[in-house]
Protein backbone atom coordinates (compact mmCIF):
# COMPACT_ATOMS: atom_id res chain seq x y z
CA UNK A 1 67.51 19.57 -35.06
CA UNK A 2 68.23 16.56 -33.04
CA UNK A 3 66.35 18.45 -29.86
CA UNK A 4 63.17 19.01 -32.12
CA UNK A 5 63.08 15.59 -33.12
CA UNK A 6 63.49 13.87 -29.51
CA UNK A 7 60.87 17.12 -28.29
CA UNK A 8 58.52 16.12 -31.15
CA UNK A 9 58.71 12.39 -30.12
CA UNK A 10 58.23 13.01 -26.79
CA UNK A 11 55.49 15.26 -27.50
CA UNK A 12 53.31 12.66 -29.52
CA UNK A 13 54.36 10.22 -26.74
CA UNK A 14 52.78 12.23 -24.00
CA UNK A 15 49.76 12.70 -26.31
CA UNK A 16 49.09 9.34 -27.05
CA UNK A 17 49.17 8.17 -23.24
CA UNK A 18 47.06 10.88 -22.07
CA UNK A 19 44.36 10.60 -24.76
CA UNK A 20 41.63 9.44 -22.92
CA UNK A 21 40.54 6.08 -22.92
CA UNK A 22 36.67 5.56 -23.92
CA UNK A 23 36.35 1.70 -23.15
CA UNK A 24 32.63 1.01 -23.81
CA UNK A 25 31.17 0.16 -20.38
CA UNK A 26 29.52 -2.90 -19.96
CA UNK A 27 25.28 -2.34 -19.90
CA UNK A 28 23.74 -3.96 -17.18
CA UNK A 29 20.17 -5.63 -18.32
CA UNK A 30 17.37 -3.67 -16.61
CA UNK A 31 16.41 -4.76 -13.69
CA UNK A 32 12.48 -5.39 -13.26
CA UNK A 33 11.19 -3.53 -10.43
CA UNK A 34 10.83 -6.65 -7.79
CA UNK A 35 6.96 -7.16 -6.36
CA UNK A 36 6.47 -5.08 -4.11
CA UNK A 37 6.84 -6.63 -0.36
CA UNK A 38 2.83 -7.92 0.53
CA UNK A 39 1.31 -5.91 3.13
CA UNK A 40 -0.42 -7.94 5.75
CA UNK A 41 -4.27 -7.29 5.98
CA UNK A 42 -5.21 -4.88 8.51
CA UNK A 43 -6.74 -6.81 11.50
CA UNK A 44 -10.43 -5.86 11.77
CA UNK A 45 -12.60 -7.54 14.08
CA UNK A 46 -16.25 -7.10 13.74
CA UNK A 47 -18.92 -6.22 17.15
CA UNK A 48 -22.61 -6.70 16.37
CA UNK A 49 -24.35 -5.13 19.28
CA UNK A 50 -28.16 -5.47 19.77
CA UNK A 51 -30.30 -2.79 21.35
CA UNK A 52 -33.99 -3.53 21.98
CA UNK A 53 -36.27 -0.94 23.05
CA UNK A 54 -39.97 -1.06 24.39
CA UNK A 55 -42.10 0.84 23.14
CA UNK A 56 -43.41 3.21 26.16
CA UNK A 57 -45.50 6.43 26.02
CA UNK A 58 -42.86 9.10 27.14
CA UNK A 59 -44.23 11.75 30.01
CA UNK A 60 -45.11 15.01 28.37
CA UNK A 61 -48.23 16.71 26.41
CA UNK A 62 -49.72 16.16 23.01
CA UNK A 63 -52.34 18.65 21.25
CA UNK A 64 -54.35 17.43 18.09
CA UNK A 65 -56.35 19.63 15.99
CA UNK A 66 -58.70 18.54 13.76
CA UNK A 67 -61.72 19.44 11.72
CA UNK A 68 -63.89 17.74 14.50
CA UNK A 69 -62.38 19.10 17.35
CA UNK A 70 -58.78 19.05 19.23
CA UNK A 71 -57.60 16.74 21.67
CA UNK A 72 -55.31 16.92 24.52
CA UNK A 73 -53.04 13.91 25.83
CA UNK A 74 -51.07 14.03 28.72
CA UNK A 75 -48.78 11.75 30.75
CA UNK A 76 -46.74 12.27 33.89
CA UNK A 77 -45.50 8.82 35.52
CA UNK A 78 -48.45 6.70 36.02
CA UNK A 79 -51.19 9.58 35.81
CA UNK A 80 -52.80 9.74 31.78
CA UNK A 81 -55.53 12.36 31.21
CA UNK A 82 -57.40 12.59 27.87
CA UNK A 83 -59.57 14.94 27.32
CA UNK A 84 -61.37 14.82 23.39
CA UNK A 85 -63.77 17.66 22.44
CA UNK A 86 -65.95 17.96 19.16
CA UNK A 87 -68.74 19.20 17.35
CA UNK A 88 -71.11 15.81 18.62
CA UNK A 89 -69.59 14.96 22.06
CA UNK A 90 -66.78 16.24 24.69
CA UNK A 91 -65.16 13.50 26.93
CA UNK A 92 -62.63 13.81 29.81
CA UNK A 93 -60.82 10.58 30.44
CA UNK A 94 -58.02 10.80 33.62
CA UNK A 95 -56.35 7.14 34.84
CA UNK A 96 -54.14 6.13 37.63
């Protein structure tokens, strides 16, 4: 009897240091998510380019048909011929 005493004793010994422990863990405050870190602008830099342009007959042919008549345009360099027809006149115009 003296064995089952000393085996129960040791028994609720072993027990009672291997219970496990469930200390309440400290809480840590939430942490606010920090500002993000401030991204620099993006370095633009600004062109303004001006294009004039003169306003010059290009070389080629033009046809225009009306209820009077048609008349034909043409340029090639320096060399402009016009020539106009319709119901009251027809004209031929050629310049150098």
């Amino acid at each position: 009897m003296r064995t089952m005493v000393i085996m129960s004793a040791l028994f609720v010994g072993l027990l009672a240091s291997c219970k496990d422990k469930h200390e309440p863990t400290p809480t840590q405050p939430p942490v606010s998510d920090p500002a993000p870190a401030s991204t620099p602008a993006p370095q633009t830099s600004t062109t303004t380019t001006t294009t004039t342009t003169t306003t010059e007959d290009p070389d080629g042919t033009s046809v225009s048909i009306g209820e009077d008549g048609f008349s034909l345009k043409s340029k090639n360099g320096d060399d402009n011929s016009n020539v106009t027809v319709s119901k009251k006149e027809v004209k031929v115009e050629k310049t150098n």
